[in-house]
Protein backbone atom coordinates (compact mmCIF):
# COMPACT_ATOMS: atom_id res chain seq x y z
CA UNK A 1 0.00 0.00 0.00
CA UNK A 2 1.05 3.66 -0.84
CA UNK A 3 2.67 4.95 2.46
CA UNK A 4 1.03 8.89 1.20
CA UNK A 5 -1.97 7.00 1.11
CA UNK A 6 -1.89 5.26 4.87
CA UNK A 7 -0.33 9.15 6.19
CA UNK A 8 -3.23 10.76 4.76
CA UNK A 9 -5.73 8.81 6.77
CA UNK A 10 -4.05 8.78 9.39
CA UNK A 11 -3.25 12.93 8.91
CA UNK A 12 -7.55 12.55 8.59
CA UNK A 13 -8.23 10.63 11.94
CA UNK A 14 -6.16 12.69 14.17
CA UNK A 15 -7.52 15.86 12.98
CA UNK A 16 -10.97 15.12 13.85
CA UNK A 17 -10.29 15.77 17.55
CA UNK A 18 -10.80 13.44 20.29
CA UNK A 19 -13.91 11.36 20.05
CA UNK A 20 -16.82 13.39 21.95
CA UNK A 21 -15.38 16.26 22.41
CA UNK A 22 -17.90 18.46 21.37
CA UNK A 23 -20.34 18.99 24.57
CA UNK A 24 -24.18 18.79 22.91
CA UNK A 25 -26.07 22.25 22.96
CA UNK A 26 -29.25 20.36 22.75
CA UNK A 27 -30.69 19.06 26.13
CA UNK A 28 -34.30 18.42 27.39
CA UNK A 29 -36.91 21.17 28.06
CA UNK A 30 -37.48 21.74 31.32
CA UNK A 31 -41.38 22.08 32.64
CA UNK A 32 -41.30 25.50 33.40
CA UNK A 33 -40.79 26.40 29.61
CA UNK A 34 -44.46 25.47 29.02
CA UNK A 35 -47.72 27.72 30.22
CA UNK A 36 -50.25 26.12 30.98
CA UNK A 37 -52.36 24.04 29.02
CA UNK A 38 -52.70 20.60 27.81
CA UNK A 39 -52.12 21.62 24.08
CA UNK A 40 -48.96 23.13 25.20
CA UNK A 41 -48.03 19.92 27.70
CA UNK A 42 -48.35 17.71 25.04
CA UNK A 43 -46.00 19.49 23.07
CA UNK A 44 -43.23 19.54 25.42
CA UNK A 45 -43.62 16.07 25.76
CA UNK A 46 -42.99 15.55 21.86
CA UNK A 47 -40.36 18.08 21.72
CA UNK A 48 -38.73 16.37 24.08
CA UNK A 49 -38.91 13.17 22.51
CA UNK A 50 -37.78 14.09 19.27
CA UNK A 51 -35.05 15.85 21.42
CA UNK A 52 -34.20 12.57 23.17
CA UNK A 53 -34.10 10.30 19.88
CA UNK A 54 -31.27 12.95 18.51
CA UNK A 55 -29.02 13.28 21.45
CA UNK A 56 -29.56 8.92 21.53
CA UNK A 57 -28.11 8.83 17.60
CA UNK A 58 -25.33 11.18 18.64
CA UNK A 59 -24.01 8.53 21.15
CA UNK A 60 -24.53 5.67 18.88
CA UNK A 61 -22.74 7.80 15.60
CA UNK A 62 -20.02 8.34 18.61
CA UNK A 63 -19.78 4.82 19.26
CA UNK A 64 -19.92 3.57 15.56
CA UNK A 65 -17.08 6.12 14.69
CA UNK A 66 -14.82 5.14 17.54
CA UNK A 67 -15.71 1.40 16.30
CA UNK A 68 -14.47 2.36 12.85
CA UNK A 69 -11.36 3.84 13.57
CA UNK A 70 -10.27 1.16 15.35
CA UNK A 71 -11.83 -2.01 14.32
CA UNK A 72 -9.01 -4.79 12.44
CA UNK A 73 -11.54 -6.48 9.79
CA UNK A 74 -8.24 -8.44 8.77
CA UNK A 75 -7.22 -9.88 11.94
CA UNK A 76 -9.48 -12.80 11.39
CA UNK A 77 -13.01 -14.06 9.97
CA UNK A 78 -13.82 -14.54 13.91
CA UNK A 79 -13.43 -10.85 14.21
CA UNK A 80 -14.34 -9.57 11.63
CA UNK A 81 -17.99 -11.20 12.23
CA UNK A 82 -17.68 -9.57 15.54
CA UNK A 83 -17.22 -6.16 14.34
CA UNK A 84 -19.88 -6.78 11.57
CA UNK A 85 -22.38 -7.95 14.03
CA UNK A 86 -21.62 -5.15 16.32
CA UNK A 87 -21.96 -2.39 14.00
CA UNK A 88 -24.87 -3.79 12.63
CA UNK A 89 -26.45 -3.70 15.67
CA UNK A 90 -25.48 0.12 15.85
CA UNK A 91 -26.85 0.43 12.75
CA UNK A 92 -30.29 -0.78 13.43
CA UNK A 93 -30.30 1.62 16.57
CA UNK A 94 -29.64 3.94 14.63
CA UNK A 95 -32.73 3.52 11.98
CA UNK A 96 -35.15 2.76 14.84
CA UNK A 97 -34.09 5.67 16.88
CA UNK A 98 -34.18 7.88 13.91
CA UNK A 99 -37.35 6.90 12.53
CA UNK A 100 -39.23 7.29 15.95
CA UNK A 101 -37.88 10.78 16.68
CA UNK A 102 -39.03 11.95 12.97
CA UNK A 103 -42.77 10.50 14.36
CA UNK A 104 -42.54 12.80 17.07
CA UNK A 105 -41.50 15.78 14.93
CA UNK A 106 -44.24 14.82 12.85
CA UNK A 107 -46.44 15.41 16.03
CA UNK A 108 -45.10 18.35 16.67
CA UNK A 109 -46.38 19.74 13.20
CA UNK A 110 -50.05 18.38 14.09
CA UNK A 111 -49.84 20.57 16.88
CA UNK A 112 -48.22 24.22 15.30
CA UNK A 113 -50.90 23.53 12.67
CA UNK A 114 -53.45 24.01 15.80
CA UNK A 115 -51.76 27.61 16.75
CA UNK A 116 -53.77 30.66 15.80
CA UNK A 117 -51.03 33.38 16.52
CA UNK A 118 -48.63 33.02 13.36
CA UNK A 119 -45.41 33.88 15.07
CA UNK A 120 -45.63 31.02 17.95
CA UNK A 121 -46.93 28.51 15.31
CA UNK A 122 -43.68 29.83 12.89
CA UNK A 123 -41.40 29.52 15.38
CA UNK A 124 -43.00 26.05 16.76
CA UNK A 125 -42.20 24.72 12.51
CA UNK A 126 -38.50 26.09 12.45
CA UNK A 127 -37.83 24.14 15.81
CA UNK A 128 -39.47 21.15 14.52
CA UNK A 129 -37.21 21.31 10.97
CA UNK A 130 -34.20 22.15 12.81
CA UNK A 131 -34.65 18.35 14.75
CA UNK A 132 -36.02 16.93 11.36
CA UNK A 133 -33.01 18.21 10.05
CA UNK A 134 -30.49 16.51 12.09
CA UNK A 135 -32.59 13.19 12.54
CA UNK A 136 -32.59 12.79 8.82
CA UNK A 137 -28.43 13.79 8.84
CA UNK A 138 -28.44 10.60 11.62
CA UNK A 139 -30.83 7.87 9.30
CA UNK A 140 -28.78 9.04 6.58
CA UNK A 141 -25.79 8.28 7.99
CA UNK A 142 -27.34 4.71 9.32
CA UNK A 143 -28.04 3.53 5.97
CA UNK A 144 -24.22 4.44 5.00
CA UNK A 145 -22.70 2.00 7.53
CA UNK A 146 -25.09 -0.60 6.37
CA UNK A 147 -24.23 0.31 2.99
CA UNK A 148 -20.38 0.08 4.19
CA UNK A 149 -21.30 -3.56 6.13
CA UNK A 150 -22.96 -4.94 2.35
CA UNK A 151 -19.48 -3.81 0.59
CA UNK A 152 -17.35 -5.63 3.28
CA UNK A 153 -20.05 -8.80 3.16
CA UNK A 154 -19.38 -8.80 -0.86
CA UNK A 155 -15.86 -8.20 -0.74
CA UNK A 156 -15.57 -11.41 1.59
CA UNK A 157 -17.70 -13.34 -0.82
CA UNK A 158 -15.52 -12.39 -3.83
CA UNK A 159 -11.95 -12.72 -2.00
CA UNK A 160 -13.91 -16.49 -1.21
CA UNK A 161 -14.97 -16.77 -4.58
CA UNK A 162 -11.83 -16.11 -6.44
CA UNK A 163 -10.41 -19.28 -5.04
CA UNK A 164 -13.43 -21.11 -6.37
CA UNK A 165 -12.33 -22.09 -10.03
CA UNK A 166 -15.30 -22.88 -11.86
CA UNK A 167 -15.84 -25.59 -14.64
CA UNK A 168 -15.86 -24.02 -18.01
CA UNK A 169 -17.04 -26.50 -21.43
CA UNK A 170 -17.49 -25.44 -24.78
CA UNK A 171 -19.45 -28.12 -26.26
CA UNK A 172 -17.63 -27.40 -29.48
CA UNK A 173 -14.32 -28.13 -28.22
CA UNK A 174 -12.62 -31.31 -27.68
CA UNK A 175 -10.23 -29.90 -25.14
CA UNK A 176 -10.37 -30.76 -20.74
CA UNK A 177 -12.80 -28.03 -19.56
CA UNK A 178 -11.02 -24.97 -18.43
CA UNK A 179 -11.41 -23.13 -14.97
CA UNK A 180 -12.62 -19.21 -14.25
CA UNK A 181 -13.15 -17.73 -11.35
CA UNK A 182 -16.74 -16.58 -10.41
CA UNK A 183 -17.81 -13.30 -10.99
CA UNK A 184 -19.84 -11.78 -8.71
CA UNK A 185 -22.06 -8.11 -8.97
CA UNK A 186 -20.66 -4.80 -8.16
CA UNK A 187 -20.35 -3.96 -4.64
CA UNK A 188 -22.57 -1.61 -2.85
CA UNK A 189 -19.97 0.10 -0.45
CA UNK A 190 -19.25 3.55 -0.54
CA UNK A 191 -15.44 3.39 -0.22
CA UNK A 192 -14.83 0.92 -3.12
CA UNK A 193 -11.81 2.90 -4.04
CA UNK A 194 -10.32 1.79 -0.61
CA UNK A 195 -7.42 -0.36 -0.55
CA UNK A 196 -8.28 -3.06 2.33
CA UNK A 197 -11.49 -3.24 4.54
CA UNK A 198 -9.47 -1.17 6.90
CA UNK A 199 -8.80 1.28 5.20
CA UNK A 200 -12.67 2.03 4.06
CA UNK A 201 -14.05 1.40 7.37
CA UNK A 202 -11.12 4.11 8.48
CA UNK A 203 -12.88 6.92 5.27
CA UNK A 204 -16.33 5.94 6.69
CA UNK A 205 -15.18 6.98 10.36
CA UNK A 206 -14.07 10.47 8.38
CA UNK A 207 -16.88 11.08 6.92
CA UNK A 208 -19.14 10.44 9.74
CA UNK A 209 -16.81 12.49 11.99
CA UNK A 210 -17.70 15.60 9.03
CA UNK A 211 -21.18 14.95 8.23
CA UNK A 212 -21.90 14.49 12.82
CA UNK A 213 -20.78 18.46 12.61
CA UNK A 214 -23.89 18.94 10.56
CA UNK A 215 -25.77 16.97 12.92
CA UNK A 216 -24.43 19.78 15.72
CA UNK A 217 -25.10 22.58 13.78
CA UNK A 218 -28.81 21.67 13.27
CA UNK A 219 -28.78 20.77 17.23
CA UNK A 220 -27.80 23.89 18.01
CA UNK A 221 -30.28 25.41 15.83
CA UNK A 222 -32.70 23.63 17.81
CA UNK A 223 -31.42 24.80 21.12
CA UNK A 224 -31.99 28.51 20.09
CA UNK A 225 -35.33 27.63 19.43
CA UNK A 226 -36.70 25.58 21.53
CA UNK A 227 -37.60 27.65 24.77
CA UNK A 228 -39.69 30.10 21.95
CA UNK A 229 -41.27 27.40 20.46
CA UNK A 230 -42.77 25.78 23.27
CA UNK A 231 -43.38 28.84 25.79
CA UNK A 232 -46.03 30.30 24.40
CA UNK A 233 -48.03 27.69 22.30
């Protein structure tokens, strides 16, 4: 392998800062943000919900990164199904986390719709797309590592099917049958330009690590808002 090529990942990783470094802006509204009413009670319990789901894919994209940057797929086909197990379990947290915090922003939307004054109901919507926002960034994100776990998966089955010659005749042709090796369809990872499983499961860590500082952005977003949004519905 290139040696530029291993520095410049490893240049990548260590620039990304320390795993969790970044303190979330986003926390849990607090009952004193609401006035009184059940409309309003309801929506605090959504908001914080939706809040909850988010700060719960932030720990898992922390733990999937960490996983990524470290993980040896090529120590051995024992570990490697660890790994692969592991982060598809982080995977599927991260889908069914995702997908019930968008059902709860959803619910939030039922309930701006029901606002009369236009400024609480406006700023009720921009709260509610600022989570959308980053819960969407996190599903994203979740279908990329499974995406990344079906290109490892095929690039196991071709590596194994390589060494499988298989039995070639042309009925035309008196000659012994010759051997090819199987050919299998293109793989569905998105680092296929990746030397060694390694190596793309050390990109995906990169990206994740870039596209999580979206993630805080919207959060942040959120946290401006969210005291407006729910104090006066």
């Amino acid at each position: 392998m290139d040696p530029r090529f291993v520095a410049a990942v490893v240049a990548a990783l260590g620039a990304a800062g320390p795993l969790g470094s970044a303190q979330p802006v986003l926390h849990v509204i607090g009952p004193h943000a609401s006035s009184a009413g059940s409309i309003c009670g309801n929506v605090v319990v959504h908001a914080n919900a939706a809040i909850s789901a988010t700060l719960r894919d932030d720990q898992t994209l922390e733990r999937s990164i960490d996983r990524l940057k470290h993980v040896d797929f090529e120590e051995s086909n024992v570990a490697q199904r660890a790994a692969v197990n592991e982060l598809r379990r982080l995977s599927g947290d991260l889908d069914e986390t995702s997908v019930r915090g968008t059902g709860e922003v959803r619910r939030l939307r039922d309930y701006a719709e029901r606002i009369e004054e236009e400024r609480r109901r406006g700023e009720l919507t921009v709260f509610a797309d600022a989570l959308e926002s980053a819960l969407d960034r996190q599903h994203r994100m979740g279908l990329d590592l499974d995406r990344f776990l079906a290109g490892l998966t095929y690039r196991a089955m071709r590596d194994e099917a390589a060494k499988t010659p298989r039995t070639v005749v042309n009925p035309d042709d008196s000659s012994e049958p010759t051997a090819e090796p199987y050919e299998l369809g293109p793989s569905p990872g998105p680092h296929d330009h990746a030397e060694t499983p390694n190596t793309q499961a050390r990109f995906t860590a990169i990206d994740f690590d870039e596209r999580l500082t979206e993630v805080r952005r919207d959060e942040s977003h959120a946290a401006d808002l969210s005291e407006a949004a729910v104090g006066g519905c």
